[in-house]
Protein backbone atom coordinates (compact mmCIF):
# COMPACT_ATOMS: atom_id res chain seq x y z
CA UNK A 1 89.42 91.48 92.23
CA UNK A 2 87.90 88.92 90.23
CA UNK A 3 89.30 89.93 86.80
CA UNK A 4 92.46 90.61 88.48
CA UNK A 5 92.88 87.13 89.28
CA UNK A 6 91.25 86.28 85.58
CA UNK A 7 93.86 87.81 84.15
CA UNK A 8 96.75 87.71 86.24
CA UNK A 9 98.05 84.16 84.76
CA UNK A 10 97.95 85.31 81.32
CA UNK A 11 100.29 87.84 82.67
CA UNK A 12 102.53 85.60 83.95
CA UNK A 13 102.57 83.31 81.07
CA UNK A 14 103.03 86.44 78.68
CA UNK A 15 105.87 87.68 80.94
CA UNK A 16 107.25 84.28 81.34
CA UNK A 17 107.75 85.41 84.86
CA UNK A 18 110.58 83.57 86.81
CA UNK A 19 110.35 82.27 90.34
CA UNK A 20 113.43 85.06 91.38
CA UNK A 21 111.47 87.61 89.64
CA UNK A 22 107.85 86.93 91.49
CA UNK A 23 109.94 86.76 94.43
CA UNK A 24 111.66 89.92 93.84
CA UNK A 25 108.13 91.50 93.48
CA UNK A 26 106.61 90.01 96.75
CA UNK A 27 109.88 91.35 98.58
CA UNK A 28 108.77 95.09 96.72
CA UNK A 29 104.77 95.02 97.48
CA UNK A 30 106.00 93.89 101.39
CA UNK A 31 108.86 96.68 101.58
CA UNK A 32 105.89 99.33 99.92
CA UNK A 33 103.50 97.64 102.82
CA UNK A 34 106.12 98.32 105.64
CA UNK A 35 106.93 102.17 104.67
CA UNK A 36 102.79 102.62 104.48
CA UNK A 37 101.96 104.75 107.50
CA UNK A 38 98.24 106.72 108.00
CA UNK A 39 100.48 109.59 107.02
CA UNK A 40 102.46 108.06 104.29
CA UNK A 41 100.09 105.98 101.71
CA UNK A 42 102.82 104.24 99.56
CA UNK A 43 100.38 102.02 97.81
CA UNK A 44 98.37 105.45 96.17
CA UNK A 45 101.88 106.30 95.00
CA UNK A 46 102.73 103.04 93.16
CA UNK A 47 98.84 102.77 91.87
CA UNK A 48 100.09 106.63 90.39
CA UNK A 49 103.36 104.99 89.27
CA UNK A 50 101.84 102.08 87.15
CA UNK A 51 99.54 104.37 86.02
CA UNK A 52 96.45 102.52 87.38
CA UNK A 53 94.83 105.81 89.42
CA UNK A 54 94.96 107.89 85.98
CA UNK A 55 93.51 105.03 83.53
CA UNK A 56 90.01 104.45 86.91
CA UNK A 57 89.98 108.32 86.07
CA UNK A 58 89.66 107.75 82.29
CA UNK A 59 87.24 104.64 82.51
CA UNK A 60 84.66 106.68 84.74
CA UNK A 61 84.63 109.92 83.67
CA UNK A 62 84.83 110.43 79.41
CA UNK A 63 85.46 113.86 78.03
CA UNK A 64 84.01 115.86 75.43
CA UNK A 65 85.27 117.18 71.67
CA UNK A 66 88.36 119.64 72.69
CA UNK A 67 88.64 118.95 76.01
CA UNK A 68 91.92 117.46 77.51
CA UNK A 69 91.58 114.09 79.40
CA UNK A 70 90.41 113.54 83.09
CA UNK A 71 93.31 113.54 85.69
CA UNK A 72 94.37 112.41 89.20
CA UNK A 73 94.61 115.71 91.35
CA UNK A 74 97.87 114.37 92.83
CA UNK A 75 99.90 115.15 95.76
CA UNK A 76 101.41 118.12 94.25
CA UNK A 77 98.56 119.70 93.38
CA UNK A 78 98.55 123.36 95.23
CA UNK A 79 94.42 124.94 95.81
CA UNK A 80 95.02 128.76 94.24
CA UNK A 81 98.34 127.65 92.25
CA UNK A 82 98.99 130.46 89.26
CA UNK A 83 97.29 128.57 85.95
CA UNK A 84 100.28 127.86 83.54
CA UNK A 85 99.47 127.98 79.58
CA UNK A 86 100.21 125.30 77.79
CA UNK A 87 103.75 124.56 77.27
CA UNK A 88 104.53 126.33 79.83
């Protein structure tokens, strides 16, 4: 949380953000908050979207010569699913 808040004025100076536009966002992060449920976790799903659960994967867990990068096991993710080759 600390480097969050370290670094999220140089994102608003970068992005020039307007006063409609941080609105706008509030008005999203409250609507995401109010759709949350202990069943529905809408806040997961937008960390997935903006890529943020995939990149604490790759931070914490490196990979070795050959081997295809870490991943999030998302919520589509079936236990005993047929393996698909690549390009498949």
């Amino acid at each position: 949380m600390q480097a969050l808040v370290r670094h999220l004025p140089a994102f608003i100076r970068e992005a020039r953000l307007t006063e409609a536009e941080w609105q706008h966002a509030i008005d999203f992060l409250t609507a995401v908050g109010h759709i949350t449920t202990d069943r529905r976790q809408e806040f997961v799903l937008l960390s997935d979207v903006l890529g943020a659960s995939v990149q604490t994967i790759n931070v914490n867990h490196g990979t070795t010569a050959g081997a295809t990068e870490a991943t999030v096991v998302g919520p589509f993710f079936a236990k005993g699913s047929p393996e698909i080759p690549m390009g498949g």
